[in-house]
Protein backbone atom coordinates (compact mmCIF):
# COMPACT_ATOMS: atom_id res chain seq x y z
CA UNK A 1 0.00 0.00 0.00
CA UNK A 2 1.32 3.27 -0.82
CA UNK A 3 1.03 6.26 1.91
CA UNK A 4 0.83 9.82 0.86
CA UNK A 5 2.24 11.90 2.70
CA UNK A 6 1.74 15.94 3.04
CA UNK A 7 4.83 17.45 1.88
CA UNK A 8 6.45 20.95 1.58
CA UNK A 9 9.40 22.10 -0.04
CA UNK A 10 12.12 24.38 0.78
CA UNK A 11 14.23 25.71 -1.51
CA UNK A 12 13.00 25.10 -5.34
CA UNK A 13 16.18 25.13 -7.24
CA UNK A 14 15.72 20.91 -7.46
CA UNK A 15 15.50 19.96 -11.25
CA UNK A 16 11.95 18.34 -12.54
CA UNK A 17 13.73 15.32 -12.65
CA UNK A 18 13.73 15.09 -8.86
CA UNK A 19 9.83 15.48 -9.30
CA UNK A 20 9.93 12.59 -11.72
CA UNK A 21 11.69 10.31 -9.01
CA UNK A 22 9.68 11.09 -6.33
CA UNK A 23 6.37 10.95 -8.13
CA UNK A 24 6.94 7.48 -9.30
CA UNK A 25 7.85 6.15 -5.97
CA UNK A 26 6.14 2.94 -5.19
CA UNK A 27 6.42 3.61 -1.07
CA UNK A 28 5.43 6.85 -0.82
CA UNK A 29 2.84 8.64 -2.78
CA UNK A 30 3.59 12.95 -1.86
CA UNK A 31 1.54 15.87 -1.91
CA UNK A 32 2.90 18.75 -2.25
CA UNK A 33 0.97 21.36 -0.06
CA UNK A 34 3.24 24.17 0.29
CA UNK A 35 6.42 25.12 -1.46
CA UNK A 36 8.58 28.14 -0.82
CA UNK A 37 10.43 29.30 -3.85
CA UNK A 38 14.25 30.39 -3.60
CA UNK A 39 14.36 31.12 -7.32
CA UNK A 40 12.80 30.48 -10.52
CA UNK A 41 11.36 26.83 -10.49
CA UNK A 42 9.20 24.82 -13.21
CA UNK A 43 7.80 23.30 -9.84
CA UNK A 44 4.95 25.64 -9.75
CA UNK A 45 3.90 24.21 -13.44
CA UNK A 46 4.29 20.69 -12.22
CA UNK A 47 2.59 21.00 -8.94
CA UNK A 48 -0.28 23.77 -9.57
CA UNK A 49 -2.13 22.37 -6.24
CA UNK A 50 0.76 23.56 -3.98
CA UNK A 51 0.36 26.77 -2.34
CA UNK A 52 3.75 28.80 -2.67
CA UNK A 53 4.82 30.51 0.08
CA UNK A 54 7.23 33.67 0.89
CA UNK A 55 8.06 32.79 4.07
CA UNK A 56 9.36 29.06 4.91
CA UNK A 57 7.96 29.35 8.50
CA UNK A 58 5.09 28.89 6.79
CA UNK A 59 5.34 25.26 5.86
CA UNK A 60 7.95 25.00 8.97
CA UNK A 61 4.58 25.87 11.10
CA UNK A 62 2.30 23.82 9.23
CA UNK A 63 0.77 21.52 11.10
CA UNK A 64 -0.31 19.27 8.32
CA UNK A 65 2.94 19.02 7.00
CA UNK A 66 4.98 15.61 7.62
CA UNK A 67 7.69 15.66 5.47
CA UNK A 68 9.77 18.61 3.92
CA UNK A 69 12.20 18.35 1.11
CA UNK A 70 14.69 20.83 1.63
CA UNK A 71 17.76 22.04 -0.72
CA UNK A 72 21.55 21.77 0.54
CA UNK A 73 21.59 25.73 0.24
CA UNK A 74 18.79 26.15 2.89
CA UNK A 75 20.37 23.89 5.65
CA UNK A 76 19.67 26.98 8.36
CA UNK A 77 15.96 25.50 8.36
CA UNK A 78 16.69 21.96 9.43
CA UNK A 79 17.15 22.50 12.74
CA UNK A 80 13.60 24.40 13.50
CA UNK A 81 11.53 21.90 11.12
CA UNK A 82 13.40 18.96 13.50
CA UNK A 83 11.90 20.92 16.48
CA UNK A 84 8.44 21.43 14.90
CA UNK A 85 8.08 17.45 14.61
CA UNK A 86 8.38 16.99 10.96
CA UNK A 87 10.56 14.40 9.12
CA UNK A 88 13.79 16.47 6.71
CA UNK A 89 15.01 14.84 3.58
CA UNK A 90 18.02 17.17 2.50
CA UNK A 91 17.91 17.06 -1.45
């Protein structure tokens, strides 16, 4: 059985092909509720149910939110999503 899980991301500068992988994942099935952009990102094409964010406390204080993908070049937000009880996958 495959679990979805609510998902946000931090840091958009992750190529479609990352969306590709993860999408066809036979574990986990994600949706993407809340993405914070750091840049320009084909993301917002690919995932037009995703709310994007200015702030990344705003997914970090999500309480919905299980699991957030977030890019080497925002490590500084680990540490609080940790503390706020979600799972991190650094991408």
């Amino acid at each position: 059985m495959v679990k979805t899980i609510s998902a946000g991301i931090i840091g958009c500068n992750m190529s479609e092909e990352f969306f590709r992988t993860t999408e066809v994942n036979k574990v986990e099935s994600f949706f993407w509720k809340k993405i914070y952009l750091s840049g320009k990102s084909s993301s917002i094409k690919s995932h037009p149910q995703a709310e994007i964010v200015d702030k990344a406390e705003l997914i970090i204080n999500d309480s919905d939110i299980e699991l957030v993908f977030v890019s080497a070049s925002h490590l500084q937000f680990v540490k609080p999503i940790i503390e706020s009880g979600k799972s991190v996958r650094i991408v």
